[in-house]
Structures are given as structure tokens and as C-alpha cells.
C-alpha atoms as a PDB file:
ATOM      1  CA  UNK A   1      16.723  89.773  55.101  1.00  0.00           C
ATOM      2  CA  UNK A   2      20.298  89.782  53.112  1.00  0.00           C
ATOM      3  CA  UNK A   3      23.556  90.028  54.719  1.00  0.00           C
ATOM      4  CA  UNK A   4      25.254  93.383  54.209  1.00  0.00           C
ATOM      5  CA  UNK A   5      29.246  92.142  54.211  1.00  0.00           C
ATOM      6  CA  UNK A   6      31.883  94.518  54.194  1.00  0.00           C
ATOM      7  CA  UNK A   7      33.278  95.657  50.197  1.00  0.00           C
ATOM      8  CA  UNK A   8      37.006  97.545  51.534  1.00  0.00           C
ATOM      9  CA  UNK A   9      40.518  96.697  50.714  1.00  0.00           C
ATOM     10  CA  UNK A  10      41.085  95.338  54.513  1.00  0.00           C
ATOM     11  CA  UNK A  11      44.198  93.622  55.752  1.00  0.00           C
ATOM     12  CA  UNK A  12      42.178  91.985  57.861  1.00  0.00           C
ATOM     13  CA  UNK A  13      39.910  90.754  55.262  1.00  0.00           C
ATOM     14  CA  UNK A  14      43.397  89.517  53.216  1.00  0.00           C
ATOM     15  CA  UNK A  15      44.284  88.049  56.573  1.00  0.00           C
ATOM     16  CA  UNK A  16      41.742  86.246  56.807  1.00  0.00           C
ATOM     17  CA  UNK A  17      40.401  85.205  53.473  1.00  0.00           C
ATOM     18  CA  UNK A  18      42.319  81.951  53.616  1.00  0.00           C
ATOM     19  CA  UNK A  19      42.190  80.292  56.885  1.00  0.00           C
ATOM     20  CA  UNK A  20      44.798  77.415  56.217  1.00  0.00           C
ATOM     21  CA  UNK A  21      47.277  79.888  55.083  1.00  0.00           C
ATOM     22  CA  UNK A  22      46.901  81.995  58.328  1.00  0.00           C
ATOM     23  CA  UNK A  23      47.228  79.223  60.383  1.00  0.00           C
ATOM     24  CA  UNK A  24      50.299  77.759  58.245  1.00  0.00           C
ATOM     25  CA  UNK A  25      52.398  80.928  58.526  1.00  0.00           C
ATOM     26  CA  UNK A  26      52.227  81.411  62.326  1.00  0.00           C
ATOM     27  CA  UNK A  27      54.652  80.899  64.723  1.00  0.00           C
ATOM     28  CA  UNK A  28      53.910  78.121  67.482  1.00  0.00           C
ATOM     29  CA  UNK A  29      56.867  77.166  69.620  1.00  0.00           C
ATOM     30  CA  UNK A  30      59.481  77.448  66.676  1.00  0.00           C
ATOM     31  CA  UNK A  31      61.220  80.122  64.363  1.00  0.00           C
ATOM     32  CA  UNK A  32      59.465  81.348  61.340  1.00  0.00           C
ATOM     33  CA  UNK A  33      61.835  81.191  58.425  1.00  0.00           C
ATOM     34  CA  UNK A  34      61.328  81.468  54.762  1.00  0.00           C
ATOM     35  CA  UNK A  35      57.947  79.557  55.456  1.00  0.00           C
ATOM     36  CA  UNK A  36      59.165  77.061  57.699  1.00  0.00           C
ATOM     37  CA  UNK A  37      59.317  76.187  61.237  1.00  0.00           C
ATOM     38  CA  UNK A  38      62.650  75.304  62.780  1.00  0.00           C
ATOM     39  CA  UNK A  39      62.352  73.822  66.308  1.00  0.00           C
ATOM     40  CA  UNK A  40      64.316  75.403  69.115  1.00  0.00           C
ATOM     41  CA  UNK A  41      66.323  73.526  72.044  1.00  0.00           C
ATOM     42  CA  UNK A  42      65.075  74.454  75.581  1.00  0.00           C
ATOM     43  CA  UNK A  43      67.497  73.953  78.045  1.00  0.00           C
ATOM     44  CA  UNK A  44      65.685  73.736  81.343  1.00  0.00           C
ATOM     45  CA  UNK A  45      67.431  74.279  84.820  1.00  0.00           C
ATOM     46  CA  UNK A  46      65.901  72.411  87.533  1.00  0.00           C
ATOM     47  CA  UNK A  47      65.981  73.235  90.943  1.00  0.00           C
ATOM     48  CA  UNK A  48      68.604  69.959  91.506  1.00  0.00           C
ATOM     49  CA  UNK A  49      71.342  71.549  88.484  1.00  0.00           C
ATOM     50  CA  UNK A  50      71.081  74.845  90.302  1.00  0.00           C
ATOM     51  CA  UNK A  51      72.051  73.470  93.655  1.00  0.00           C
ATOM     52  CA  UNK A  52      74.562  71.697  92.141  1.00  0.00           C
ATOM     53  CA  UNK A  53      75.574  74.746  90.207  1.00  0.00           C
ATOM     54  CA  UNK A  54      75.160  77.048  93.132  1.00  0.00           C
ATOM     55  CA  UNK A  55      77.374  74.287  95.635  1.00  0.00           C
ATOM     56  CA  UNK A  56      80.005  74.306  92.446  1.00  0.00           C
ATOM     57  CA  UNK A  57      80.379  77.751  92.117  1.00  0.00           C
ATOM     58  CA  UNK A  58      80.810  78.741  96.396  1.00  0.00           C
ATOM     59  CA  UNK A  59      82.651  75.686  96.952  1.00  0.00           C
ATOM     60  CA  UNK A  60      79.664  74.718  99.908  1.00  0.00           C
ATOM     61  CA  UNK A  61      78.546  71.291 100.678  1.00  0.00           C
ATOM     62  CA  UNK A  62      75.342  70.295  98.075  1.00  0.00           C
ATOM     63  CA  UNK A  63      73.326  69.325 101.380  1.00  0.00           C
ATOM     64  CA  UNK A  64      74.053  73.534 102.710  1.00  0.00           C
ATOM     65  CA  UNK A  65      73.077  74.373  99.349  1.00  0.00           C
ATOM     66  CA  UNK A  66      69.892  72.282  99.064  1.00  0.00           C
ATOM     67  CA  UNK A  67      68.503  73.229 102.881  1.00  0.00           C
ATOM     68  CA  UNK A  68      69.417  76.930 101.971  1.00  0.00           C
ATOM     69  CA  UNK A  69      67.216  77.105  98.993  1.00  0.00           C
ATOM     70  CA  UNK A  70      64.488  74.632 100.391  1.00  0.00           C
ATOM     71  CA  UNK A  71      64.333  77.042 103.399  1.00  0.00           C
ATOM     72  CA  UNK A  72      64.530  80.260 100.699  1.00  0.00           C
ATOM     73  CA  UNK A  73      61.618  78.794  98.682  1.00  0.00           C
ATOM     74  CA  UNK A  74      59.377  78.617 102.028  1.00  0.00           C
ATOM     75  CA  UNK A  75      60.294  81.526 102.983  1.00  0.00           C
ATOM     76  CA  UNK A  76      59.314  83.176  99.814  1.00  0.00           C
ATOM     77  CA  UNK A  77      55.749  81.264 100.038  1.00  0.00           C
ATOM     78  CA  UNK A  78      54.762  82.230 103.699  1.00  0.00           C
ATOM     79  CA  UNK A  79      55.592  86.010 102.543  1.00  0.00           C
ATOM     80  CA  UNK A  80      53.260  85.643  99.346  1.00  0.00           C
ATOM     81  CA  UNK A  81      50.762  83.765 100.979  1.00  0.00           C
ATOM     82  CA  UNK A  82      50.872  86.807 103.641  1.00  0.00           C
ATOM     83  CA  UNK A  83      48.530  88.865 101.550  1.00  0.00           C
ATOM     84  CA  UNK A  84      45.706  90.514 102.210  1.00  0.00           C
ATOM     85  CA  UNK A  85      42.707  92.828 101.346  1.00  0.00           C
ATOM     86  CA  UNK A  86      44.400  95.827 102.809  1.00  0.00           C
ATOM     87  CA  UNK A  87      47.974  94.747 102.084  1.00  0.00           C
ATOM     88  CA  UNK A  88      49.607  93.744  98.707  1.00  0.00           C
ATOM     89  CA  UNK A  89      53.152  91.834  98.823  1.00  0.00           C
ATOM     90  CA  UNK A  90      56.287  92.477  96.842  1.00  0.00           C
ATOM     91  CA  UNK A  91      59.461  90.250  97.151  1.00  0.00           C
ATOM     92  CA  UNK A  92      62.573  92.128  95.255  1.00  0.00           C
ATOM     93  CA  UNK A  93      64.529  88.523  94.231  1.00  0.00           C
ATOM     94  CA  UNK A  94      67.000  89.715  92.749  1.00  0.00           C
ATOM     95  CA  UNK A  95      67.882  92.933  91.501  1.00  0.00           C
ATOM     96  CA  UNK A  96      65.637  93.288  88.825  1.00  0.00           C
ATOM     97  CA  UNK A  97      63.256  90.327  89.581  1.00  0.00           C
ATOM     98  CA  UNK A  98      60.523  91.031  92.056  1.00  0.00           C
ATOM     99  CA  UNK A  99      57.156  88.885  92.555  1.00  0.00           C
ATOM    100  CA  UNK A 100      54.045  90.176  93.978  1.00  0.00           C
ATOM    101  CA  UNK A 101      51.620  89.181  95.345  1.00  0.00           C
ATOM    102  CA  UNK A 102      47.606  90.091  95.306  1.00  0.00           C
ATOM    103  CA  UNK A 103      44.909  89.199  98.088  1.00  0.00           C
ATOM    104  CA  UNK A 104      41.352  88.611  95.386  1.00  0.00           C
ATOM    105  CA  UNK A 105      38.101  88.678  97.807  1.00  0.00           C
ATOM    106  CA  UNK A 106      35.235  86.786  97.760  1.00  0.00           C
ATOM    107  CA  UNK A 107      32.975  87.811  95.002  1.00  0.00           C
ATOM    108  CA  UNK A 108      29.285  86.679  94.292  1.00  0.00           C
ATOM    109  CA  UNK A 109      29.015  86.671  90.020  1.00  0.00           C
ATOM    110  CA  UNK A 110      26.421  85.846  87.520  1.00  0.00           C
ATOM    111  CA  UNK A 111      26.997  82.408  85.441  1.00  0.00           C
ATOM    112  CA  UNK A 112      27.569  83.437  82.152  1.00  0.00           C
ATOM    113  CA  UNK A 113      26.228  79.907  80.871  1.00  0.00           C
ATOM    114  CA  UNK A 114      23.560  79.122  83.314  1.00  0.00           C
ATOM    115  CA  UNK A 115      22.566  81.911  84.967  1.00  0.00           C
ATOM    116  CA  UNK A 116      23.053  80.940  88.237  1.00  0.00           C
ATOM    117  CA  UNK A 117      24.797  83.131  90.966  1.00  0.00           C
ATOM    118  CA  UNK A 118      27.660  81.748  92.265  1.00  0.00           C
ATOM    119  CA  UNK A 119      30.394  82.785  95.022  1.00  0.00           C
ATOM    120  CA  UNK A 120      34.281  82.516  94.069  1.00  0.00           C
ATOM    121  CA  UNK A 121      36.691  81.749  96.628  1.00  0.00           C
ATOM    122  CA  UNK A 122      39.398  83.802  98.009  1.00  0.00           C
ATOM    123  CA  UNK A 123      42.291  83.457  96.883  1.00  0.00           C
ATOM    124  CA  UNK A 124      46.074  85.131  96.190  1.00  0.00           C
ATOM    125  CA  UNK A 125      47.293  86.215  92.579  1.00  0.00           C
ATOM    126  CA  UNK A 126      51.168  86.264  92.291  1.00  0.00           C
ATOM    127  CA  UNK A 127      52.808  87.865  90.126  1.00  0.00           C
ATOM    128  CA  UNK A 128      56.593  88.038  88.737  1.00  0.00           C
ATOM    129  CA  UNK A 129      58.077  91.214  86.912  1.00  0.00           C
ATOM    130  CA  UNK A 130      61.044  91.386  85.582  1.00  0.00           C
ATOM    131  CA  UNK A 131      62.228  94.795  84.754  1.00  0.00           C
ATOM    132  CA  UNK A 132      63.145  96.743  81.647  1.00  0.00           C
ATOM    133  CA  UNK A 133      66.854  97.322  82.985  1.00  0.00           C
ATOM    134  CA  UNK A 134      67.321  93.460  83.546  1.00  0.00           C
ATOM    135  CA  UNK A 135      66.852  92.246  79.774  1.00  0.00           C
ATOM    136  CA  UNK A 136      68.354  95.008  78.300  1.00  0.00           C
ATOM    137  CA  UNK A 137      71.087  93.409  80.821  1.00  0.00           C
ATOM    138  CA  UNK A 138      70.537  90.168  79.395  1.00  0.00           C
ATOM    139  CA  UNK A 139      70.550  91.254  75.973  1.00  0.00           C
ATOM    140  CA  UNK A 140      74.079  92.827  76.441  1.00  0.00           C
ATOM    141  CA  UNK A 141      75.652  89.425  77.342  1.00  0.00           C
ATOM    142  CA  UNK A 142      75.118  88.389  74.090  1.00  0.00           C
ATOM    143  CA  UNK A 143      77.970  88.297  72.096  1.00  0.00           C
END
């Protein structure tokens, strides 16, 4: 039996017909320019620069600060961990940042692989959103 294979002007064909130059001329972790990848700087903010930020900017003792946000960060946790089948969780953060938070079931499923039936665990699905409203907020600080 012969292969029937597909005789159309496809993009996806053209895509495709040369695997090295698909893979050359995508974007991982950089900037696609011109056919080159320039890397970007990350600047992370850990939770220690934003207590020091945060005790910098209110003029409060780092220690305030630190038990403040420790205490804000369990808080946050018991709430999301508060889940449950009848009762989904939303925390609004900030205005425009909210997490949720999704009680999953036990759930007896097929093995894909082997066959085998096998039980998942419960367990809780969070969630962040950040709305439309904050990055077109975000965007506008950009000069």
C-alpha cells in the first residue's frame, strides 16, 4: 500500500519542510532580530529587596516589614488551601491581581500507557489573573 501525501501550496508544509530552519528562527528566552537572538536581563525581586523596598519606602522598621509580609503570605495560603468541592476561593491582591483557587476531587482514570486504573489524589489548583485594565496600566508607564 503507497502513501498518499498531501500535493497543496501549504504554509504549513513551507513551515515545515526544513526542520533546522524552523527551529533556528524561533524565539526561546531572547529577542528575535534580523535572525538573531539577543539575550534579555531579568531583574528578579526577591521577597528580601521587597521588604527592604517596602521598609524604605514607609519609613517602618525591616523586622515590621518582614513579620507583616511573612504573616500576609500565610494568610494568603490558609485562605487558598480553604477550598473545597462546593466552594472555589478568590483573593483580590491588589487591584487588578486576584488568585484563585480550585478544590480537584478524587478521580479514578485509565493509564494511558499501561492500562491500569489508577486513583489521583485530591488536591487544590491555584490560579493568578491579572486583569486586562492592569497591563494596559503597566503599559502606560512606559515612557
Amino acid at each position: 500500500m503507497s502513501k498518499k501525501r498531501y500535493k497543496g501550496n501549504n504554509s504549513h508544509n513551507k513551515l515545515f519542510s526544513n526542520p533546522l530552519k524552523f527551529y533556528s528562527e524561533t524565539i526561546y528566552g531572547g529577542v528575535y532580530m534580523k535572525n538573531k537572538i539577543i539575550e534579555k536581563n531579568k531583574i528578579t525581586y526577591t521577597k528580601e529587596n521587597l521588604i527592604k523596598n517596602i521598609a524604605e519606602a514607609s519609613g517602618k522598621n525591616m523586622g515590621t516589614v518582614r513579620a507583616v509580609y511573612n504573616e500576609l503570605e500565610n494568610i494568603i495560603a490558609e485562605c487558598l488551601s480553604s477550598a473545597s468541592i462546593d466552594t472555589d476561593i478568590s483573593i483580590r491582591l491588589f487591584e487588578g491581581i486576584t488568585i484563585d483557587s480550585t478544590f480537584i476531587p478524587e478521580k479514578t482514570k485509565v493509564n494511558n500507557l499501561t492500562g491500569q486504573i489508577i486513583t489521583t489524589t485530591k488536591k487544590i489548583k491555584p490560579k493568578a489573573n491579572i486583569t486586562r485594565n492592569y497591563c494596559e496600566k503597566l503599559s502606560a508607564c512606559i515612557e
